[in-house]
N, C-alpha and C. Protein backbone atom coordinates (compact mmCIF):
# COMPACT_ATOMS: atom_id res chain seq x y z
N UNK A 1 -14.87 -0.05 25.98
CA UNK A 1 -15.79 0.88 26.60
C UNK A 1 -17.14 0.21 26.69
N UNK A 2 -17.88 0.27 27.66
CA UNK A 2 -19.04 -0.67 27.84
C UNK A 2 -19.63 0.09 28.85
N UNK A 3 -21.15 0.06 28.66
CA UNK A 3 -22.12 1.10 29.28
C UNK A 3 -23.13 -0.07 29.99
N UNK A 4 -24.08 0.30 30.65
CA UNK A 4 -25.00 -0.19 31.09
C UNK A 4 -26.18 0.75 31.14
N UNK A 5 -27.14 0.26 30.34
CA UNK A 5 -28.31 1.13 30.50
C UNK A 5 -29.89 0.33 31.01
N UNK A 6 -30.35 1.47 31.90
CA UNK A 6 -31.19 0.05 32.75
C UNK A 6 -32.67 1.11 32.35
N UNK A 7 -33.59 -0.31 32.84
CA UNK A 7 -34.52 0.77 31.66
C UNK A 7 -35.16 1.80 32.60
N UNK A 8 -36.02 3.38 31.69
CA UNK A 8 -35.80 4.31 32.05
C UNK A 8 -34.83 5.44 31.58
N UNK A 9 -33.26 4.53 31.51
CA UNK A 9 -32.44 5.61 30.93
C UNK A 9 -33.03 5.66 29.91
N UNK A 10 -32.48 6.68 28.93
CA UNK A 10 -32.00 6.68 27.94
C UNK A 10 -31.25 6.00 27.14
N UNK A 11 -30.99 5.64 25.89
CA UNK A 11 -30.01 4.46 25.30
C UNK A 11 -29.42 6.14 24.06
N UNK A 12 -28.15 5.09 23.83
CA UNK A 12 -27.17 6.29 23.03
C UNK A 12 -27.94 6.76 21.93
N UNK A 13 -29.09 6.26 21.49
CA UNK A 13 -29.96 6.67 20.36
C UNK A 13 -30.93 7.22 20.97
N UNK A 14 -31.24 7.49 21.68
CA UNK A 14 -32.04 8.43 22.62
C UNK A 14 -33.29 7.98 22.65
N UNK A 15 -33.83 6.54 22.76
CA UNK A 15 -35.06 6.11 23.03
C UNK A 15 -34.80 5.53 24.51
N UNK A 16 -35.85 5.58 25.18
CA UNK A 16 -35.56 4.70 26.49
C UNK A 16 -36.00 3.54 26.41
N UNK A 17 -35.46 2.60 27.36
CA UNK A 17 -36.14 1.00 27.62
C UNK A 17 -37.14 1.14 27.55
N UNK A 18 -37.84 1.92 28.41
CA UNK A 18 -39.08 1.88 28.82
C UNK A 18 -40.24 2.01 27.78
N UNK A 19 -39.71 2.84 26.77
CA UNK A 19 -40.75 2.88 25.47
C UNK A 19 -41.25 1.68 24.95
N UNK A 20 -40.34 0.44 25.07
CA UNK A 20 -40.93 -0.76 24.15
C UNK A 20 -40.46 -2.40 25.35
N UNK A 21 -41.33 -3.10 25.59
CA UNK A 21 -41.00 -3.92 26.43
C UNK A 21 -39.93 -4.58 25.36
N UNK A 22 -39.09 -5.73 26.44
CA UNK A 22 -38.12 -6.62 26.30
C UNK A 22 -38.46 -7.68 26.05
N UNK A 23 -38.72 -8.37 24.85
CA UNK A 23 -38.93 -9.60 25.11
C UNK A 23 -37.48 -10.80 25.19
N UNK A 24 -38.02 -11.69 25.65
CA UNK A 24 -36.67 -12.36 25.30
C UNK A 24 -35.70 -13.03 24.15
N UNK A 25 -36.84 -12.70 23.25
CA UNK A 25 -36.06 -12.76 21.98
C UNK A 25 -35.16 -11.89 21.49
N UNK A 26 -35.74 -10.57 21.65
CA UNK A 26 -34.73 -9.65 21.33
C UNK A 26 -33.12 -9.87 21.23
N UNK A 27 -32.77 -9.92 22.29
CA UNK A 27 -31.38 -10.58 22.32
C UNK A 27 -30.78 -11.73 22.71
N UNK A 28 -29.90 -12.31 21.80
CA UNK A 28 -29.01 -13.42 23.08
C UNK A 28 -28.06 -12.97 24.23
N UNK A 29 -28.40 -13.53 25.28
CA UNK A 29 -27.58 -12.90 26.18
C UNK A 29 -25.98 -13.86 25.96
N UNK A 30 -25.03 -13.03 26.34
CA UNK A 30 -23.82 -13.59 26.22
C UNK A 30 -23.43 -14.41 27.13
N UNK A 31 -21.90 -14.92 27.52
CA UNK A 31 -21.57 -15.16 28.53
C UNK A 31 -21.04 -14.75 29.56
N UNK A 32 -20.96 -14.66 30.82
CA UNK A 32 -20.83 -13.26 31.36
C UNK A 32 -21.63 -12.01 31.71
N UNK A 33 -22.81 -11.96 31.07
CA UNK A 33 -23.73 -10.52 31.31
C UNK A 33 -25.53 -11.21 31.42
N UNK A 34 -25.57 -10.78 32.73
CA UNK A 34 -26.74 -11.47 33.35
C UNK A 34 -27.69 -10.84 32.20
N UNK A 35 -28.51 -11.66 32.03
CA UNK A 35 -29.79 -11.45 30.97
C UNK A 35 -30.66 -10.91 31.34
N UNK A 36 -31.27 -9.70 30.79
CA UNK A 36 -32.26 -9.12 30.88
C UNK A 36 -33.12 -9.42 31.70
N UNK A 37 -34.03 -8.46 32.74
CA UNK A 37 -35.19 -9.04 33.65
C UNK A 37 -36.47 -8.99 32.23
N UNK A 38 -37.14 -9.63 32.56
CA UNK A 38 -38.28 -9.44 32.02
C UNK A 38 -39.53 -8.44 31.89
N UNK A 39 -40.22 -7.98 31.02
CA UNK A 39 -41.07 -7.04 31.89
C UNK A 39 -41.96 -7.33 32.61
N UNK A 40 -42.61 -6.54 33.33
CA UNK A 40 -43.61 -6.79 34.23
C UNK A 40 -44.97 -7.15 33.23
N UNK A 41 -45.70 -8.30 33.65
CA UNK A 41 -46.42 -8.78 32.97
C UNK A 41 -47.85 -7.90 32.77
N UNK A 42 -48.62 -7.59 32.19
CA UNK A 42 -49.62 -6.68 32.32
C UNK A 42 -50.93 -7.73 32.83
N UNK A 43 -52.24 -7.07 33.23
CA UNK A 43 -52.90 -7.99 34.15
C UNK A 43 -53.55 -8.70 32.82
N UNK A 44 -53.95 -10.18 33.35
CA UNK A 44 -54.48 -10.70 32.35
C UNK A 44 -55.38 -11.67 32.73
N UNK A 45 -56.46 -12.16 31.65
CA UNK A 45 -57.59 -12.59 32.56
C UNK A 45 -56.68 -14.18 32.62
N UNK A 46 -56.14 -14.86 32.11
CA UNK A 46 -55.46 -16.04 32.49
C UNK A 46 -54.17 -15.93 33.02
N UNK A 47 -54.19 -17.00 34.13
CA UNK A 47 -52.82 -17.38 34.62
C UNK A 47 -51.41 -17.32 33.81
N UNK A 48 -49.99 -16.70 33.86
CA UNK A 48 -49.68 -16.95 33.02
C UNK A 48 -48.77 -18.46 32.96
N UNK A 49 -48.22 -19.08 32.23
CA UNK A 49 -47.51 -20.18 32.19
C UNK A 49 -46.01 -20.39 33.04
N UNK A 50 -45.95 -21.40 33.13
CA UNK A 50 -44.48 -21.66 33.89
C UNK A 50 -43.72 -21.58 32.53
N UNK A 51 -42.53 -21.11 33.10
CA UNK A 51 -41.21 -20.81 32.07
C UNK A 51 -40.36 -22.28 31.70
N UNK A 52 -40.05 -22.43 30.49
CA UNK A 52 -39.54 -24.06 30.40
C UNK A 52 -38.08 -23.68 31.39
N UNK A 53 -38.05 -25.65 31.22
CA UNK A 53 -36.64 -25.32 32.29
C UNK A 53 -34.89 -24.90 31.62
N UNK A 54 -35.32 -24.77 29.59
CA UNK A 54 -34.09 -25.08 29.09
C UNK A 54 -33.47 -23.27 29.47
N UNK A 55 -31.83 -23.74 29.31
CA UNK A 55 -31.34 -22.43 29.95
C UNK A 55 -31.45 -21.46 28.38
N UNK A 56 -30.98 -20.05 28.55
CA UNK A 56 -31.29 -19.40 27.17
C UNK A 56 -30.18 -19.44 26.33
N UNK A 57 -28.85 -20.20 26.87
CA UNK A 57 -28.04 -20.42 25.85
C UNK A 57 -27.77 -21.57 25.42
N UNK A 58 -29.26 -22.87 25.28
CA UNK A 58 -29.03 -23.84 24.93
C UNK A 58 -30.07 -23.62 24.06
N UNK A 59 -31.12 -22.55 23.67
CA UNK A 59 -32.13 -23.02 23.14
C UNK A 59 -31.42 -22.12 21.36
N UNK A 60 -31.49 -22.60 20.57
CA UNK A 60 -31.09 -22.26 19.22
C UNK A 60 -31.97 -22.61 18.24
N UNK A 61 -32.32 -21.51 17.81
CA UNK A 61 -33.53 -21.68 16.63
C UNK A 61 -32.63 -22.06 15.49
N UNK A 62 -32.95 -22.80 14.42
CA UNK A 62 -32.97 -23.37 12.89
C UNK A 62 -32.73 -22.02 11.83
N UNK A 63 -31.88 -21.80 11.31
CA UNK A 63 -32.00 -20.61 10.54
C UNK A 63 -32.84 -20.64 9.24
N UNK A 64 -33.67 -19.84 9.27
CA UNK A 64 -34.78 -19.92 8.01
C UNK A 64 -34.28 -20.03 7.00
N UNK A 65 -34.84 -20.74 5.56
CA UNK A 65 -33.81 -20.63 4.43
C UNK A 65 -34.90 -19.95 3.74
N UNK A 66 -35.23 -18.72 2.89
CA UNK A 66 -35.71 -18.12 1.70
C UNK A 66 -35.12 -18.26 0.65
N UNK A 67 -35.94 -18.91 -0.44
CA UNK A 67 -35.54 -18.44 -2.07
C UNK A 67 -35.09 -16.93 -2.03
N UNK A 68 -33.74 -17.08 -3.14
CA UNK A 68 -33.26 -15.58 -3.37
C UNK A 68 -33.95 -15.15 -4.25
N UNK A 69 -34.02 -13.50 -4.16
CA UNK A 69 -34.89 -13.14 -4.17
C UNK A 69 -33.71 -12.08 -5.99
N UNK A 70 -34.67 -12.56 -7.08
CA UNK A 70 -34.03 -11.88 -8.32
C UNK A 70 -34.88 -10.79 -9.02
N UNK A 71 -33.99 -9.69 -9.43
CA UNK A 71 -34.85 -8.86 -10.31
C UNK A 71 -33.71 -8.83 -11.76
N UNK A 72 -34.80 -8.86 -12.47
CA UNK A 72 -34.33 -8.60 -14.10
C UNK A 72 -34.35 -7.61 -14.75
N UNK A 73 -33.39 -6.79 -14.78
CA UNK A 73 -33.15 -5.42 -15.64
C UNK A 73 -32.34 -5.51 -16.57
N UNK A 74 -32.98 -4.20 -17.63
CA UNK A 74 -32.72 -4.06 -18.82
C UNK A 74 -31.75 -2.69 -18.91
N UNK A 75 -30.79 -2.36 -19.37
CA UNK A 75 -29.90 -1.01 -19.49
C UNK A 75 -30.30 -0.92 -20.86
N UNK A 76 -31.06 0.02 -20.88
CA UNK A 76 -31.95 1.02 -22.34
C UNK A 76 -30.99 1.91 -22.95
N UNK A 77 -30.41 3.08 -21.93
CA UNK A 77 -29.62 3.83 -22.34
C UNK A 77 -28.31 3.64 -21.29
N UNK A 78 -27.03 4.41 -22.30
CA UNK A 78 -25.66 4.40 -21.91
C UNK A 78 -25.70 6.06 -22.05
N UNK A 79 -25.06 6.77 -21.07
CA UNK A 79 -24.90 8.31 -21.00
C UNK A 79 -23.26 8.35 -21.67
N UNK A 80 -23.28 8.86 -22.82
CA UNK A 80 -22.01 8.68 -23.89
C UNK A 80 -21.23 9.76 -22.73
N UNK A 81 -21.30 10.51 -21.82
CA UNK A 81 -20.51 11.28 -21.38
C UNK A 81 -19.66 10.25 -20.11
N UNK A 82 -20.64 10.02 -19.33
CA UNK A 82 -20.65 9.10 -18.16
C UNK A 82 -19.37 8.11 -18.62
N UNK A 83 -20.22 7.80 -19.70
CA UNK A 83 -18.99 6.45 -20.67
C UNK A 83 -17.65 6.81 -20.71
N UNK A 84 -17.05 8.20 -21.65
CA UNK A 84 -16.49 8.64 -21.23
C UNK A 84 -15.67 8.95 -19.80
N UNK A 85 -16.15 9.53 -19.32
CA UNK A 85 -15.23 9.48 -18.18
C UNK A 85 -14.33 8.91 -17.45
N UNK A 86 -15.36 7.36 -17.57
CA UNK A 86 -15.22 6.04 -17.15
C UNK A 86 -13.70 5.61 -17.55
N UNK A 87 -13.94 5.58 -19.10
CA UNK A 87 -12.99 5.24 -19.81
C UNK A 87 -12.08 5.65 -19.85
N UNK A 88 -11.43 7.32 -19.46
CA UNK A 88 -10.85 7.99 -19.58
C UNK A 88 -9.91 7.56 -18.22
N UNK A 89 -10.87 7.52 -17.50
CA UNK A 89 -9.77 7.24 -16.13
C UNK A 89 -9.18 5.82 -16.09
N UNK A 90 -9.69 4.96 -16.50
CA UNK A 90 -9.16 3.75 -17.04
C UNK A 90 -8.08 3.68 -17.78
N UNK A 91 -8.18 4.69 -18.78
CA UNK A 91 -6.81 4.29 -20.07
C UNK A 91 -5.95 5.30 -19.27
N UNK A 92 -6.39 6.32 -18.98
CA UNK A 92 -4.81 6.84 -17.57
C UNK A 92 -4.24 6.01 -17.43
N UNK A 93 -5.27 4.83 -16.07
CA UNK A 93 -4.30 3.78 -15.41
C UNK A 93 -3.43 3.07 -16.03
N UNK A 94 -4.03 2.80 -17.33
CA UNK A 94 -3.43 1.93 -18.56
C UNK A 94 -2.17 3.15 -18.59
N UNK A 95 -2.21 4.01 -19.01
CA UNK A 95 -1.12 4.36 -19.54
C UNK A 95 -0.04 4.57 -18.58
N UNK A 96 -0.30 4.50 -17.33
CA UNK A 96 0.95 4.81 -16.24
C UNK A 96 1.58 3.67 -16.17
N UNK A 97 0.38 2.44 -16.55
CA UNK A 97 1.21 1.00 -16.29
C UNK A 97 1.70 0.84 -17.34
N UNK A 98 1.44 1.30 -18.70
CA UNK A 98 2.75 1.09 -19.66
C UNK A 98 3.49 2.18 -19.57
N UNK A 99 3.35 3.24 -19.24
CA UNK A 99 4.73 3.71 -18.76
C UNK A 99 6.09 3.27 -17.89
N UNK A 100 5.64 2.69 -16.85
CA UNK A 100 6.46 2.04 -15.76
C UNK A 100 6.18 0.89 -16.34
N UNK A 101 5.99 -0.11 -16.93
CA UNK A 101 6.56 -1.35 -17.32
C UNK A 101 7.60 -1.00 -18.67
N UNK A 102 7.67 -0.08 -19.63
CA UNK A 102 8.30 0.01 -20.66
C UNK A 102 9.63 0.75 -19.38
N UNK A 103 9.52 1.33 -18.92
CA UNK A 103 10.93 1.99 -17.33
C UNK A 103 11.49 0.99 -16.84
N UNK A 104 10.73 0.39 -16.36
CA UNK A 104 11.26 -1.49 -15.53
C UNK A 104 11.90 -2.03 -16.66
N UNK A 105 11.45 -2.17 -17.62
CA UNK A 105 11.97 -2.99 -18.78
C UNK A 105 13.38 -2.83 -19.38
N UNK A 106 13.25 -1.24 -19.65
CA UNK A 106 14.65 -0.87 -20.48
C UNK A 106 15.44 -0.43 -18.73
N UNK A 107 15.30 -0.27 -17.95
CA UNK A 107 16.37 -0.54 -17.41
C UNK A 107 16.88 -1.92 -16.51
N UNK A 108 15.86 -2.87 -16.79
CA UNK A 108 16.65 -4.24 -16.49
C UNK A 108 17.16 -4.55 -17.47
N UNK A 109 16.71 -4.60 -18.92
CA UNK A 109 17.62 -4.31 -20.07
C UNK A 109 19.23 -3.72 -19.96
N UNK A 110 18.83 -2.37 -19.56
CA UNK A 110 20.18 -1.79 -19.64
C UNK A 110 20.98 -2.54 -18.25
N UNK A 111 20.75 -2.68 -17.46
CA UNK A 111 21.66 -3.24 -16.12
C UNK A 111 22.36 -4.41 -16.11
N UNK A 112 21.61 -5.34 -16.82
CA UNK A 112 21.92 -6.75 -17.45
C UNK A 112 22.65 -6.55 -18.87
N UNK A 113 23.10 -5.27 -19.49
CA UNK A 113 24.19 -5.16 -20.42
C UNK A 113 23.09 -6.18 -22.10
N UNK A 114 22.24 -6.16 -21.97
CA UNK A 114 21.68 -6.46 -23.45
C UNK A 114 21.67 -5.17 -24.39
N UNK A 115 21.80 -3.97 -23.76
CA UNK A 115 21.35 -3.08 -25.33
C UNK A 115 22.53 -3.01 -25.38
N UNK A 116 23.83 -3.21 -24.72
CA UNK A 116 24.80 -2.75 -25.43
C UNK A 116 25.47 -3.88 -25.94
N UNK A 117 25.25 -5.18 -25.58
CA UNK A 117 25.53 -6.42 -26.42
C UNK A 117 25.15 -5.98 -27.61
N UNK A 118 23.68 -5.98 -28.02
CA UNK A 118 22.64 -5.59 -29.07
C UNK A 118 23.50 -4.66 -29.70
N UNK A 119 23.80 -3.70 -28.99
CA UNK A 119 24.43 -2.61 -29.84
C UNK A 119 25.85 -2.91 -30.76
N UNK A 120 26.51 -3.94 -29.82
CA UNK A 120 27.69 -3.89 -30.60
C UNK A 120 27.63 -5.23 -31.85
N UNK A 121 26.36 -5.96 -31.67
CA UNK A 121 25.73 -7.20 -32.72
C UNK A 121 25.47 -6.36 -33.80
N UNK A 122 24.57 -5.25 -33.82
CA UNK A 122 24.14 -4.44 -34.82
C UNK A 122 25.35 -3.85 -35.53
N UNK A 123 25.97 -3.46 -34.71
CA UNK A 123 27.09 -2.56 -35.47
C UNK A 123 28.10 -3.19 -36.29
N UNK A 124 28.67 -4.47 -35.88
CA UNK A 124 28.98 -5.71 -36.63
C UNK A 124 28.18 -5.55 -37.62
N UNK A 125 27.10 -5.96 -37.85
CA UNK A 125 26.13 -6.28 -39.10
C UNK A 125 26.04 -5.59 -39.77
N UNK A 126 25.50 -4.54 -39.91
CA UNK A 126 25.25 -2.81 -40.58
C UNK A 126 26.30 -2.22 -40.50
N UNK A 127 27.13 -1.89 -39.72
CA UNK A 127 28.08 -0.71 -39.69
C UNK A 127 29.28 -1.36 -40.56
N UNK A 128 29.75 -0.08 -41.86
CA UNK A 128 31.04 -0.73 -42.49
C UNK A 128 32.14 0.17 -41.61
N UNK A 129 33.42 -0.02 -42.41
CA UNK A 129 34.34 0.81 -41.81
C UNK A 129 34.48 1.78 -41.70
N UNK A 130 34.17 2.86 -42.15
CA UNK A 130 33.77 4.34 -42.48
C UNK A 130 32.31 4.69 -41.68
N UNK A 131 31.40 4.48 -41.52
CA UNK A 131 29.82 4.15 -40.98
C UNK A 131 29.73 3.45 -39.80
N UNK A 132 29.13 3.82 -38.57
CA UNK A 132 28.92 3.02 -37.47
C UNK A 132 27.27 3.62 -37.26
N UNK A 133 26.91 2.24 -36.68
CA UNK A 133 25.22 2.83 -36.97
C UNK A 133 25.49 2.38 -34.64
N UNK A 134 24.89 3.50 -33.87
CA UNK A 134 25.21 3.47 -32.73
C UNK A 134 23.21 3.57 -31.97
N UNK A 135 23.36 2.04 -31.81
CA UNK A 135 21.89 1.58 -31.56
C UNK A 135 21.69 2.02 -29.88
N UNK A 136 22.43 2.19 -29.05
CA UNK A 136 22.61 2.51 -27.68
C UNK A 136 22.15 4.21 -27.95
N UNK A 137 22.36 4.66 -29.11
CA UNK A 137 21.99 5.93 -28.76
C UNK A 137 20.40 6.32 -29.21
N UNK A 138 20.10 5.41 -29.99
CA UNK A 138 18.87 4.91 -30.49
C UNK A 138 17.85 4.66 -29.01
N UNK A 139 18.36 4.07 -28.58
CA UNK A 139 17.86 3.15 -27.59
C UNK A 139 17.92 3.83 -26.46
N UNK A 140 18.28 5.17 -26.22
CA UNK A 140 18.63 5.94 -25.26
C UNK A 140 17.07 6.02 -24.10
N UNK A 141 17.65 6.03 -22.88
CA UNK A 141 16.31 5.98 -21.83
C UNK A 141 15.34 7.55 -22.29
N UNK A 142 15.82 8.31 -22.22
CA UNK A 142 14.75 9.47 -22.38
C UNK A 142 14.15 9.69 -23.99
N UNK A 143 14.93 8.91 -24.90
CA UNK A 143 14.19 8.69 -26.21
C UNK A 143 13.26 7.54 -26.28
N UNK A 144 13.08 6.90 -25.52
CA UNK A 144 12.52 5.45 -25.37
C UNK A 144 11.37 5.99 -24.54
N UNK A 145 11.71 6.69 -23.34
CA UNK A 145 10.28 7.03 -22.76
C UNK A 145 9.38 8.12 -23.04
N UNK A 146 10.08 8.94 -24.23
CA UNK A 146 9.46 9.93 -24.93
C UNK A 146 8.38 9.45 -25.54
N UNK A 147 9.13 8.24 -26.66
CA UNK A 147 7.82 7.93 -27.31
C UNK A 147 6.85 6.96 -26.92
N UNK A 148 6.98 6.60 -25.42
CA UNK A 148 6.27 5.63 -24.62
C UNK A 148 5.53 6.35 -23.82
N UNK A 149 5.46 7.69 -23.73
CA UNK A 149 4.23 8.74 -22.90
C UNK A 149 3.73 8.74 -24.33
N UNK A 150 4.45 9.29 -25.64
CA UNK A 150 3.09 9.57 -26.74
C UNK A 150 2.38 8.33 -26.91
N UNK A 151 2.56 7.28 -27.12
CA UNK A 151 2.40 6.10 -27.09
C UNK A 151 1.12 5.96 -25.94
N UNK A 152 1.09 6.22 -25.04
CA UNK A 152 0.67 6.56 -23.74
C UNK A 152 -0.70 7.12 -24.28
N UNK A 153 -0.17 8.54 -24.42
CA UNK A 153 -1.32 9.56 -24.62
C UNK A 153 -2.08 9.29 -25.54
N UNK A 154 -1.72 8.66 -26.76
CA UNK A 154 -2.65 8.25 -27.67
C UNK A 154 -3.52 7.25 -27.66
N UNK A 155 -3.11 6.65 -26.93
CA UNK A 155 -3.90 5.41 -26.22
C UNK A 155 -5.09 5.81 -25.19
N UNK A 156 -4.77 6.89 -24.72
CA UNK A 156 -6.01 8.04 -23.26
C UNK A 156 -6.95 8.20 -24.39
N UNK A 157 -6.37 9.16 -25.40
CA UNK A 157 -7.78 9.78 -26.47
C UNK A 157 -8.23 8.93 -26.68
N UNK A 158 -7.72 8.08 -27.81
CA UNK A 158 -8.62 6.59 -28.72
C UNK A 158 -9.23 6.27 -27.94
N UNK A 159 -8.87 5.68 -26.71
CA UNK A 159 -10.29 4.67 -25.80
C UNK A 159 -11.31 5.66 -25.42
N UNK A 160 -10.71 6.70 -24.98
CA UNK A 160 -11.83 7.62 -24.44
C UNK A 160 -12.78 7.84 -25.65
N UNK A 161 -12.23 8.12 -26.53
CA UNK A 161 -13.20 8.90 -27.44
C UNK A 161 -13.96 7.47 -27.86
N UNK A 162 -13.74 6.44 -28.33
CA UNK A 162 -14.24 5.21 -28.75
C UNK A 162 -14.67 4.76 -27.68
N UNK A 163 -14.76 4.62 -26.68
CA UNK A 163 -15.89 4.55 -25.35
C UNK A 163 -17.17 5.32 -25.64
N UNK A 164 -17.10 6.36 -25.36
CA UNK A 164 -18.07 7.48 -26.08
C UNK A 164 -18.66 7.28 -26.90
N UNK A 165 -17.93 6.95 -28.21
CA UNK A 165 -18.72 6.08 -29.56
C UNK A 165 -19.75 5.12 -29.43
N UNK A 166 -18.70 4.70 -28.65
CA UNK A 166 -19.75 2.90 -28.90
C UNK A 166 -21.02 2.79 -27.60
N UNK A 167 -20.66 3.83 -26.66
CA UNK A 167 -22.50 4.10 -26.07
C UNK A 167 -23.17 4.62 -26.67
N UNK A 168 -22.92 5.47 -27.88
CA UNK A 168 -23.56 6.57 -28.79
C UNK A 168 -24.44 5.47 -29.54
N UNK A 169 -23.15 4.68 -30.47
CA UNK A 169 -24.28 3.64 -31.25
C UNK A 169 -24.81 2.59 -30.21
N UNK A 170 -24.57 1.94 -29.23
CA UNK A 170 -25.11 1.09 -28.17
C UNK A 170 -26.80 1.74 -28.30
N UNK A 171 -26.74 2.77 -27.59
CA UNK A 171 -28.34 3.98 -27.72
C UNK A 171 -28.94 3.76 -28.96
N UNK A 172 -28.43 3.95 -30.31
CA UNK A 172 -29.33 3.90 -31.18
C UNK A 172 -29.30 2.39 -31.45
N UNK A 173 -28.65 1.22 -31.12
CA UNK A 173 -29.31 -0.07 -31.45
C UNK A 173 -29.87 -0.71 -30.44
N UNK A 174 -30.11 0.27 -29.30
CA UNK A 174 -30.84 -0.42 -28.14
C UNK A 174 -32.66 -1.19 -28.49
N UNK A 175 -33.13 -0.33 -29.85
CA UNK A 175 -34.45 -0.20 -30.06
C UNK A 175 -34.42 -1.81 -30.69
N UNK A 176 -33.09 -2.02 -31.65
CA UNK A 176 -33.51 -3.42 -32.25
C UNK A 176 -33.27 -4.59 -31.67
N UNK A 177 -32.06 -4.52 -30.31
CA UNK A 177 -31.48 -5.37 -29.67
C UNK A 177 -32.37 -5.46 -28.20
N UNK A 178 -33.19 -4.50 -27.68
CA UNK A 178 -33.70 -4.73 -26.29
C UNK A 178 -33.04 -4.29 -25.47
N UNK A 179 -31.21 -3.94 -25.55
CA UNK A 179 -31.00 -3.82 -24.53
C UNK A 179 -30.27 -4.72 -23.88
N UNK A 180 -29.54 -4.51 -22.65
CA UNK A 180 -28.78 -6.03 -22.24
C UNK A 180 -29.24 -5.84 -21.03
N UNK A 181 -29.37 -7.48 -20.62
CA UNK A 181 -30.47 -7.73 -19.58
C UNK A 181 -29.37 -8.50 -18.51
N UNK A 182 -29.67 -7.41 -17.05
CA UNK A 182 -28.72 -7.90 -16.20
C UNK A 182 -29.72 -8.84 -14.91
N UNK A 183 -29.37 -9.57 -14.42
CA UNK A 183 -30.05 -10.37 -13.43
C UNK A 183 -29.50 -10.18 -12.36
N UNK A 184 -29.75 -9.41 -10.96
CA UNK A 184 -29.44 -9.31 -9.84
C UNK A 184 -30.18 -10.07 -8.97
N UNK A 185 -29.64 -10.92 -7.92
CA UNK A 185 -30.00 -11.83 -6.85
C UNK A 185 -28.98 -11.60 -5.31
N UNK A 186 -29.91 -11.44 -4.51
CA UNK A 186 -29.18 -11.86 -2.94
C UNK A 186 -28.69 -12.69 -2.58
N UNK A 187 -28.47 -13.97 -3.59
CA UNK A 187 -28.20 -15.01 -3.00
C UNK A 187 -26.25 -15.13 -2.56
N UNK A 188 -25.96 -15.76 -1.60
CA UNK A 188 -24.53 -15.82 -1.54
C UNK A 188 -24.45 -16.51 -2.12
């Protein structure tokens, strides 16, 4: 979709050409789309100059180089709630990914026939004739991922709540430590 606006109109931001002359810096013209007229020159007590002869897509300015430009900040306080939160949604992620890796696990386990190898190694060893100790049932998928959500969940509280903590004391040793000092720069 491609418009043409000549000056006078309006432009999609609703200023017109006409509000601000064109110089030729403003834009590079492309290839293909005749370049801008110039404006009309206003009267002036000198002649004005002849235009050089180079064309406008040979002339290329030098790109300026600036020192980047750094500021040095200090983080005084940690908001123990903020912290929280943070953390909280974090050890979620944590806990879904040890959920589904302990899932992936015991059932490439089970598909590849190791717990029940395992099972019948154990039962050899421990189990007498009268006694069978039955490690497959031990090892059962919904007993395994039972205690791999608590496993899970206990892992959500602890960080969360010990996130929380440790901005709590972070705050009160900010006074002897300063603080941690971050350095931000533009530079690529």
């Amino acid at each position: 979709m491609s418009s043409t606006v000549t000056p006078g109109q309006p432009t999609p931001i609703g200023r017109s050409l006409a509000d601000a002359p064109v110089r030729p810096t403003d834009a590079t013209p492309a290839h293909g789309i005749p370049a801008v007229p110039p404006a009309p020159a206003p009267l002036m007590a000198e002649p004005p100059r002849p235009a050089e002869s180079v064309a406008p897509e040979e002339v290329v300015e030098a790109p300026r180089r600036r020192a980047p430009r750094r500021a040095r900040l200090y983080v005084y306080r940690l908001d123990a709630w903020s912290v929280m939160k943070v953390a909280f949604m974090l050890a979620v992620a944590l806990g879904v990914v040890i959920v589904s890796a302990v899932a992936a696990l015991w059932w490439l386990l089970d598909y590849s026939g190791v717990i029940a190898t395992l099972a019948r190694n154990v039962d050899e060893v421990i189990g007498s004739g009268t006694t069978t100790f039955d490690l497959e049932a031990v090892l059962a998928f919904d007993r395994v991922m039972g205690i791999t959500v608590v496993v899970a969940a206990l892992e959500v509280a602890l960080v969360s709540i010990l996130a929380g903590l440790f901005a709590v004391l972070y705050n009160l040793t900010v006074g002897i430590t300063g603080g941690i000092e971050a350095t931000f720069t533009d530079a690529v």
